[in-house]
Protein backbone atom coordinates (compact mmCIF):
# COMPACT_ATOMS: atom_id res chain seq x y z
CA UNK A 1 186.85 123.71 60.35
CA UNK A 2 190.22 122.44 58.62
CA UNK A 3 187.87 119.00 58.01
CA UNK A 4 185.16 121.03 56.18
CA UNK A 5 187.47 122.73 54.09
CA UNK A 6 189.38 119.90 53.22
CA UNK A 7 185.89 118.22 52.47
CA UNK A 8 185.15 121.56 50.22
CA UNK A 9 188.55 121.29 48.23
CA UNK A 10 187.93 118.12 47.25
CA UNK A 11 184.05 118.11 46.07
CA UNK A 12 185.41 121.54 43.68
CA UNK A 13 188.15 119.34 42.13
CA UNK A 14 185.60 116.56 41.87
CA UNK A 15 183.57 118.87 40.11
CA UNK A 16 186.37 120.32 38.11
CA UNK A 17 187.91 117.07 37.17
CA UNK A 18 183.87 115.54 35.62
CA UNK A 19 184.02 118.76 33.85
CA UNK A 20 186.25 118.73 30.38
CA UNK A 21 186.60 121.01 27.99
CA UNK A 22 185.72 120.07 24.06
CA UNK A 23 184.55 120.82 21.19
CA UNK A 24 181.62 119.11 19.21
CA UNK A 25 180.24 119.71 15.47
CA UNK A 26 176.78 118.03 14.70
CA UNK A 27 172.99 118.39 14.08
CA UNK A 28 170.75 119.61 16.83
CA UNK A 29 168.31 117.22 17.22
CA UNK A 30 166.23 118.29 19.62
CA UNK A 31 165.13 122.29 21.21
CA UNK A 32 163.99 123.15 24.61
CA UNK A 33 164.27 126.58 24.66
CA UNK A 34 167.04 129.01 22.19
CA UNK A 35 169.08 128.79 25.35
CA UNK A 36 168.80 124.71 25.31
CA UNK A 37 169.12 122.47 22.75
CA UNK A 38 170.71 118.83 22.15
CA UNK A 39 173.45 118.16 19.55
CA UNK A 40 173.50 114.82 18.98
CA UNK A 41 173.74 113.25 22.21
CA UNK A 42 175.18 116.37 24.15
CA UNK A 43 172.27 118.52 25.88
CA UNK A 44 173.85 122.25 25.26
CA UNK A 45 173.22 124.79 27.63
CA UNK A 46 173.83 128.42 26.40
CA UNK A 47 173.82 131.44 27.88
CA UNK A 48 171.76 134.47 26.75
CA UNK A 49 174.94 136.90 26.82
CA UNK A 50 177.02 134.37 24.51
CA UNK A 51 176.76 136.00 20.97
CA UNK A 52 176.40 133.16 17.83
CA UNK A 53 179.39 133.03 15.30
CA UNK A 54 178.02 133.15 11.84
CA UNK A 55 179.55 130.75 8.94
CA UNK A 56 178.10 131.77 5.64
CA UNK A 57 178.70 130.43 2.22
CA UNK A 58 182.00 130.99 0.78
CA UNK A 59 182.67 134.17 -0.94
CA UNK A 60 179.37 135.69 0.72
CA UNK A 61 178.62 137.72 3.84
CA UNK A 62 176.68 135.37 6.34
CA UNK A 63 173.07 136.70 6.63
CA UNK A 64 171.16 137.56 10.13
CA UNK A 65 170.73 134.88 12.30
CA UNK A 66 169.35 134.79 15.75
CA UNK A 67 169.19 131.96 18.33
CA UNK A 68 165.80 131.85 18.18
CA UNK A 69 166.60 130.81 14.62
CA UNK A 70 168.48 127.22 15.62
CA UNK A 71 166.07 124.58 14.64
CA UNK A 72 166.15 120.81 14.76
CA UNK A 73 168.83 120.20 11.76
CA UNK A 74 170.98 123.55 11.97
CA UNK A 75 174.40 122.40 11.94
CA UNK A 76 176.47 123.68 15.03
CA UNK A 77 180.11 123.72 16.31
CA UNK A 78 180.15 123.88 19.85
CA UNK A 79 182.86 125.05 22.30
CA UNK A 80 182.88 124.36 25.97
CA UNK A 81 182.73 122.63 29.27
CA UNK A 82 181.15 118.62 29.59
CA UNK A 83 180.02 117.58 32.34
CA UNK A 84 180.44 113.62 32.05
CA UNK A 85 177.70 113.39 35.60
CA UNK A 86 175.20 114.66 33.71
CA UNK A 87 175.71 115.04 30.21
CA UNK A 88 175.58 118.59 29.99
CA UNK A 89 178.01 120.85 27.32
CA UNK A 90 177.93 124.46 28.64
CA UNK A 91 178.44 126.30 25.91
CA UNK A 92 181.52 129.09 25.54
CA UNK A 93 180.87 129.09 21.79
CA UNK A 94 178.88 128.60 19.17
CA UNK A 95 179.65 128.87 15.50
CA UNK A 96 176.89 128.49 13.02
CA UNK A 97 177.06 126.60 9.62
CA UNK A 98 174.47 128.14 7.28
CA UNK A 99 176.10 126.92 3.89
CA UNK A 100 173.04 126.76 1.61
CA UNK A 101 170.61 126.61 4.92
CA UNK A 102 169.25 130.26 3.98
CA UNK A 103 169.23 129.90 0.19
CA UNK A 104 168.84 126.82 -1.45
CA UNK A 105 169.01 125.76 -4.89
CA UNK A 106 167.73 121.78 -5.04
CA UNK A 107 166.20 119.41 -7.53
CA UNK A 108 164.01 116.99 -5.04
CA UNK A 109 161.71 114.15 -5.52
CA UNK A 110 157.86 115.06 -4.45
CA UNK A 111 157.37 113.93 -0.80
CA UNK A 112 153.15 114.16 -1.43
CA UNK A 113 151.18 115.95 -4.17
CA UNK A 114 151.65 119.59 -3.85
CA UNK A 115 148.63 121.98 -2.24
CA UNK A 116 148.50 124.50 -4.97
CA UNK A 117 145.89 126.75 -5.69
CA UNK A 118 145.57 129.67 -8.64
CA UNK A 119 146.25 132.66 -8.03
CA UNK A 120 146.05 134.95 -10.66
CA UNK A 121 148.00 134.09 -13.14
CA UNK A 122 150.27 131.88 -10.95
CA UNK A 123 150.14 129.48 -8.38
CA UNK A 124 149.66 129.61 -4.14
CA UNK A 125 150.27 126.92 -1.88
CA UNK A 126 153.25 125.18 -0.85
CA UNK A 127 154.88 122.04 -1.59
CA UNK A 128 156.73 118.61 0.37
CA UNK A 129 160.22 117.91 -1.37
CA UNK A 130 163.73 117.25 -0.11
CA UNK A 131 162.49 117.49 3.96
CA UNK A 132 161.65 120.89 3.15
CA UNK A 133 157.86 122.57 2.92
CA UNK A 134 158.31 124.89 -0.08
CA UNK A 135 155.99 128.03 -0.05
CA UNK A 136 154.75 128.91 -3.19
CA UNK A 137 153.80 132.59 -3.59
CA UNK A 138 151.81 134.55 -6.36
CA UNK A 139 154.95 135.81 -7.38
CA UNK A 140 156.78 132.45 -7.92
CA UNK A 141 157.29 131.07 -11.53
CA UNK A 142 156.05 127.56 -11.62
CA UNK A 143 157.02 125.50 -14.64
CA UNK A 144 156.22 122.13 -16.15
CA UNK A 145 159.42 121.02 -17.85
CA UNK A 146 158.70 117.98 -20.34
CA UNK A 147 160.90 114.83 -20.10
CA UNK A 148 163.07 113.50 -22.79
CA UNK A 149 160.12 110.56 -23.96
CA UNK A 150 157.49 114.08 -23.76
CA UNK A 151 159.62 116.02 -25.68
CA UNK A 152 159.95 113.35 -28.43
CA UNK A 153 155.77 112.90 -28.63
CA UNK A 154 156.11 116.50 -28.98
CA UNK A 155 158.26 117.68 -32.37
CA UNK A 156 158.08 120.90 -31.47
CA UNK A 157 159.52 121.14 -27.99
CA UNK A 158 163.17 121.87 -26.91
CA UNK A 159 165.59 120.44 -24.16
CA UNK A 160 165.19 123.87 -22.41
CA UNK A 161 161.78 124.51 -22.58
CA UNK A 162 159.63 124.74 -19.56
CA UNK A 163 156.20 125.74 -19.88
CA UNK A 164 153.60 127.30 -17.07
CA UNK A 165 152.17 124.90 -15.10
CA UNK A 166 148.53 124.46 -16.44
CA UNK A 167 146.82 121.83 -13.87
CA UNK A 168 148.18 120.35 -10.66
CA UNK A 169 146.41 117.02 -12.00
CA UNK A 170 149.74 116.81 -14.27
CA UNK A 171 152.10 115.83 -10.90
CA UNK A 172 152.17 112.37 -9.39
CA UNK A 173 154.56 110.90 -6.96
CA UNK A 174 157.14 110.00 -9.55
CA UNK A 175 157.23 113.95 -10.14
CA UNK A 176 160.58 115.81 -9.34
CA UNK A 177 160.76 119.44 -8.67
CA UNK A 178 163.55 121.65 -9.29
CA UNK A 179 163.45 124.81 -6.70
CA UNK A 180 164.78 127.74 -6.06
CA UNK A 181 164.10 130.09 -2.92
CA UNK A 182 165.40 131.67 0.52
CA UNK A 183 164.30 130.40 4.25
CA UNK A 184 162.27 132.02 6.06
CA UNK A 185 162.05 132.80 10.23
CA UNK A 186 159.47 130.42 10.59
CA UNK A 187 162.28 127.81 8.98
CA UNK A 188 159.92 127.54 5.57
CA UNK A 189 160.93 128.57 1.70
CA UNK A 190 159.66 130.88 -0.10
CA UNK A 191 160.00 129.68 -3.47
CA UNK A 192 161.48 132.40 -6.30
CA UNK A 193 161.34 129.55 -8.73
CA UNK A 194 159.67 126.19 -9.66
CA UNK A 195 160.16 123.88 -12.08
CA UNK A 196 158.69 119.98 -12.06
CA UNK A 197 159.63 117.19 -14.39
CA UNK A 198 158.09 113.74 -14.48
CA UNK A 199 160.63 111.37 -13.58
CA UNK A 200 161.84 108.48 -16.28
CA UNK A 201 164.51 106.10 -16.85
CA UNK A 202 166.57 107.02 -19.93
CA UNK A 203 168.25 104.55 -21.95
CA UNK A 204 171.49 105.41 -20.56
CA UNK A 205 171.03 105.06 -16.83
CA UNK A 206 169.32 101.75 -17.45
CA UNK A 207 172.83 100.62 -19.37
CA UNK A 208 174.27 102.32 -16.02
CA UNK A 209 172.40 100.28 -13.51
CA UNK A 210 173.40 96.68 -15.22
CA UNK A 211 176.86 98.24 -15.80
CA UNK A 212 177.28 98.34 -11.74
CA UNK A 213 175.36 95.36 -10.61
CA UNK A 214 177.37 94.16 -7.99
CA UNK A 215 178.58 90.45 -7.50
CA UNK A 216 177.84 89.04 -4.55
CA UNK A 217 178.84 86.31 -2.32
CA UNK A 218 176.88 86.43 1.45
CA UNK A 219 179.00 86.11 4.38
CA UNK A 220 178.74 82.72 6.01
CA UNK A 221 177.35 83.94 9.47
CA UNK A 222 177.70 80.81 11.86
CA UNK A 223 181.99 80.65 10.68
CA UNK A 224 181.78 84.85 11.05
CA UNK A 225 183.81 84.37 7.58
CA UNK A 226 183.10 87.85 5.73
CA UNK A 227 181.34 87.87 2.58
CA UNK A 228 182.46 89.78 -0.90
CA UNK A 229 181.23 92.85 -2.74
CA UNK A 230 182.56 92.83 -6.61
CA UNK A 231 181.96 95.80 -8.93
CA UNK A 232 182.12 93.92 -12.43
CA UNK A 233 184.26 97.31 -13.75
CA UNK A 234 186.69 99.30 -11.14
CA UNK A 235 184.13 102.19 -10.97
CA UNK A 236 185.50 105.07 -9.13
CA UNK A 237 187.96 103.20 -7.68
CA UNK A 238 185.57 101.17 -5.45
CA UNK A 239 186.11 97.66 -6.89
CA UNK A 240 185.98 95.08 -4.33
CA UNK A 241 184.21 95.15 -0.19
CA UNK A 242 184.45 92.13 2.22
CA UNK A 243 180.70 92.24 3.68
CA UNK A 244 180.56 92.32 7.79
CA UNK A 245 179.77 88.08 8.87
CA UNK A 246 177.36 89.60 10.94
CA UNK A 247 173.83 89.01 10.33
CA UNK A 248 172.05 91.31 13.57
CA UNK A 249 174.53 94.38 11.88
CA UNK A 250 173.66 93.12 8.37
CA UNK A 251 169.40 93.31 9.27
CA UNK A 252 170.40 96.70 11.15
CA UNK A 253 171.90 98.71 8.55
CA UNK A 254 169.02 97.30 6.05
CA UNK A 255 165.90 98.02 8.02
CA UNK A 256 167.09 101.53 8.91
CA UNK A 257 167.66 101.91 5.20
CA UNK A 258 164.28 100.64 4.03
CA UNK A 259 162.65 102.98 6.62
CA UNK A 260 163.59 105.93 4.36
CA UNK A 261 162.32 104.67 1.08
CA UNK A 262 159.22 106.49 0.06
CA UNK A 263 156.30 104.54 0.63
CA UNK A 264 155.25 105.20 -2.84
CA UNK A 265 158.70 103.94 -4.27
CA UNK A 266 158.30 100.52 -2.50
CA UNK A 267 154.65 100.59 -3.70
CA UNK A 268 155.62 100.67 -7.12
CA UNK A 269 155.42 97.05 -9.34
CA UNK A 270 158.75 95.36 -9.50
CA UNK A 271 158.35 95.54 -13.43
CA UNK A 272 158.41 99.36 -12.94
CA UNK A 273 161.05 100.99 -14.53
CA UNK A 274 160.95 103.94 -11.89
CA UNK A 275 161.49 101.29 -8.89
CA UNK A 276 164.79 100.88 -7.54
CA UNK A 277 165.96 98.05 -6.19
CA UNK A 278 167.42 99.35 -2.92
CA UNK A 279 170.09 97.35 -1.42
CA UNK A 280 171.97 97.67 1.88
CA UNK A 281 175.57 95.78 2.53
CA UNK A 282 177.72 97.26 5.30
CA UNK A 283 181.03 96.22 4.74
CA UNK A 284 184.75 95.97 6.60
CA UNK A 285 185.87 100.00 6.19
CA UNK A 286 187.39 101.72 9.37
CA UNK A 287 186.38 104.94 7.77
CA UNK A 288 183.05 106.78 8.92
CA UNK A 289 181.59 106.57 5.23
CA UNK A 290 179.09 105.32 2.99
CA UNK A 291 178.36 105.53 -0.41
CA UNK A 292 175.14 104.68 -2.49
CA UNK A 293 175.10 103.97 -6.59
CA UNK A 294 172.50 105.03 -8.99
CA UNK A 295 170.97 101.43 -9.28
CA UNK A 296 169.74 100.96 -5.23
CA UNK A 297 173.36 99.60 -4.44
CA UNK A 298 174.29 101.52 -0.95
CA UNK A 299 177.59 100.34 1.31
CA UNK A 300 177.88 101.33 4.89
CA UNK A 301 181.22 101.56 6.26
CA UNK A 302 181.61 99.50 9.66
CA UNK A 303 183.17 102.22 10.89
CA UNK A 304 179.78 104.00 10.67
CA UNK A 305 178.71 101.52 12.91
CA UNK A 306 180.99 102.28 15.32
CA UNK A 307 181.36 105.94 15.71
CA UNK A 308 177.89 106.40 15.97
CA UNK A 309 176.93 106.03 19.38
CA UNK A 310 173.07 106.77 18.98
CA UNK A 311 170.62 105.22 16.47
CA UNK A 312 169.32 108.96 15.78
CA UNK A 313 172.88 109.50 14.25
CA UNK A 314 172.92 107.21 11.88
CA UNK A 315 169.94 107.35 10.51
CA UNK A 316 170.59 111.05 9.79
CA UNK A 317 173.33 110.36 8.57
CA UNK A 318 171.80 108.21 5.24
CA UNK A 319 168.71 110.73 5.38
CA UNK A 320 170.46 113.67 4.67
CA UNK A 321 171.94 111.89 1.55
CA UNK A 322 168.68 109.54 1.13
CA UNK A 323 166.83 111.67 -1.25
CA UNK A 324 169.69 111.54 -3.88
CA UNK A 325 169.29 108.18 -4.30
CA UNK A 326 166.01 108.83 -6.19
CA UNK A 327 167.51 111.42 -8.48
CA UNK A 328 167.75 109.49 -11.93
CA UNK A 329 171.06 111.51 -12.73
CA UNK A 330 173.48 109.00 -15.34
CA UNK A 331 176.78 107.88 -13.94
CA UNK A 332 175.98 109.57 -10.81
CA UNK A 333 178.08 107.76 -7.26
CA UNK A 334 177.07 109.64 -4.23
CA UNK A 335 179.38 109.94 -1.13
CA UNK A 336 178.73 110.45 2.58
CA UNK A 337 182.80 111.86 3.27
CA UNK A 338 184.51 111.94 7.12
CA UNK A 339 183.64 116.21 5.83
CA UNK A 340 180.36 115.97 5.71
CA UNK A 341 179.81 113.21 8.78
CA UNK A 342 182.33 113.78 11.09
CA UNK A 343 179.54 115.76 13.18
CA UNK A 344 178.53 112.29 14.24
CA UNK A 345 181.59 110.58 15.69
C-alpha cells in the first residue's frame, strides 16, 4: 500500500514538475475548435467558463468579441500552465489585442482585380488588398483618385479630387486602394469608403531609391568572414551592417522573402519603373528586427533567425510588414520593432 502511494506521489510531482506556468503573446495560427487553437507553436486549450479579456484601441471602449470570433491572425496573450510532454498551454487567461482588428483604416496594393458589380448608383462586390477581402456594399463610396502624371494631363483637376468610379476596366494590378471599413463576424470588411489610385513613381522617390542604394561587399563564405552593408548617407541612423558569412542562412532569408512578392510585381519588365528590385541581406544584429527601405533593400536581423523557432514565424513576421514595401510613399524606412515581434520569440 505504502509502495503504491509512494509510486502515486511521485507520478503527481512528475506531472507537476513537466507542467510550468507562462505567459505567451503571438498570432494564432491555426483553430480547432473556439476552445482550441495554436499560438505559434503552443496548442492552447481553453476552457468554456474562462471569460476573454478585451484590449481595444487606446482612448476607445473595446467592442464585443466572442471566442468564436478568434481567427487565424488575432493576436493573443496567453496565461497559463505548459505542459513540456505534450506541448499543451492550458489556458488561465486570455487577453485579446484588437488594435485596429475591428476598424481599419489602410491604403493597400490590389492583391487581384476587384469583383465589382453596379449597383445603383454605386458599386457591389468585394475586393483582395492588404490580406483582407473588402466587401463593397451599395452604400459604400467608391472613388477613382487621379495620380500626380493624371492630374497634370488633366488642367483642371486638384490634389484632392477623387471622382466616382466609372468602369472597373480603369484598375490593374499596379492599382492601390485606400479603404476604410469595420470587420465583420464572418472576419470580412464592410467597406464605408473606397478610394483607388494608379500607382507611379514620382520624381522624388526615384532620387530616394539611388539616394539609399546600398554598397555592398558579399561575405566570403568558405573563410565564414562576414560581408558589409554601407548606406552611402547615415539614413536614420542605420549606416553600416556586417552581412551573416553564411550562405544556407543567406538563400533562407531570400527565398522566404521572394515568396511574398506579388507574382505580378516579379512579372513586371526590369525597365519598369513600378518594379522593385527586392533585396534580402540578413545581417549580424542580436536584436529580433528587420527593417525594409523604399527601394527593395530589406535587412533581417540574425537575431530573427534565432528566436524564431518555426519557419511559420518568420515568415509572418515579414508578411505582416510585406505589403508596405509596395507602398510608393517618399523617404519612407519601415521597421519590424522587438513591440511589434516579440510575439514570436
Amino acid at each position: 500500500m505504502r509502495r503504491l502511494l509512494l509510486a502515486g506521489s511521485l507520478c503527481c510531482l512528475t506531472l507537476t514538475a513537466l507542467a510550468k506556468e507562462v505567459t505567451i503573446h503571438g498570432f494564432v495560427t491555426e483553430i480547432n475548435s473556439s476552445t482550441s487553437f495554436v499560438v505559434d507553436d503552443y496548442k492552447v486549450a481553453r476552457d468554456n467558463t474562462l471569460t476573454l479579456e478585451l484590449s481595444g484601441s487606446e482612448g476607445t471602449q473595446p467592442p464585443t468579441f466572442r471566442a468564436e470570433d478568434i481567427r487565424v491572425g488575432t493576436e493573443l496573450e496567453v496565461k497559463g500552465d505548459y505542459d513540456e510532454r505534450s506541448g499543451q498551454l492550458k489556458a488561465k487567461s486570455i487577453k485579446v489585442f484588437l488594435g485596429d482588428a475591428q476598424k481599419l483604416k489602410r491604403r493597400a496594393l490590389l492583391e487581384q482585380i476587384p469583383v465589382l458589380t453596379k449597383s445603383g448608383s454605386g458599386w457591389e462586390g468585394e475586393i483582395r488588398a492588404d490580406g483582407e477581402r473588402i466587401r463593397v456594399l451599395p452604400t459604400t463610396l467608391v472613388t477613382m483618385k487621379p495620380n500626380r502624371a493624371e492630374r497634370e494631363k488633366q488642367k483642371d483637376a486638384t490634389p484632392d479630387e477623387s471622382p466616382p468610379l466609372m468602369s472597373i476596366e480603369a484598375l490593374n494590378l499596379d492599382t492601390f486602394v485606400r479603404y476604410e471599413g469595420t470587420r465583420t463576424a464572418d472576419g470580412k470588411m464592410d467597406a464605408a469608403k473606397i478610394e483607388f489610385e494608379h500607382g507611379e513613381l514620382e520624381p522624388g522617390e526615384a532620387k530616394m531609391w539611388k539616394k539609399l542604394e546600398p554598397q555592398v561587399k558579399n561575405p566570403d563564405y568558405a573563410s565564414f568572414v562576414p560581408g558589409t552593408f554601407k548606406t552611402r548617407d547615415c539614413a536614420y541612423g542605420f549606416c553600416e551592417h556586417e552581412i551573416v558569412p553564411s550562405r544556407e542562412a543567406q538563400e533562407y532569408i531570400a527565398r522566404i522573402g521572394e515568396s511574398l512578392i506579388p507574382a505580378h510585381q516579379k512579372e513586371l519588365l526590369a525597365g519598369d519603373p513600378l518594379k522593385i528590385p527586392f533585396r534580402f541581406f540578413l545581417v549580424k544584429a542580436k536584436s529580433f528586427n528587420a527593417m525594409a527601405y523604399p527601394n527593395g533593400v530589406v535587412l533581417v536581423h540574425s537575431g530573427v533567425s534565432i528566436s524564431c523557432k518555426m519557419r511559420l514565424s518568420l515568415r509572418l513576421c515579414l508578411h505582416t510588414r510585406f505589403p508596405m514595401l509596395s507602398k510608393n510613399t517618399p523617404g519612407r524606412l519601415l521597421t519590424i520593432t522587438r513591440k511589434n515581434c516579440s510575439h514570436f520569440e
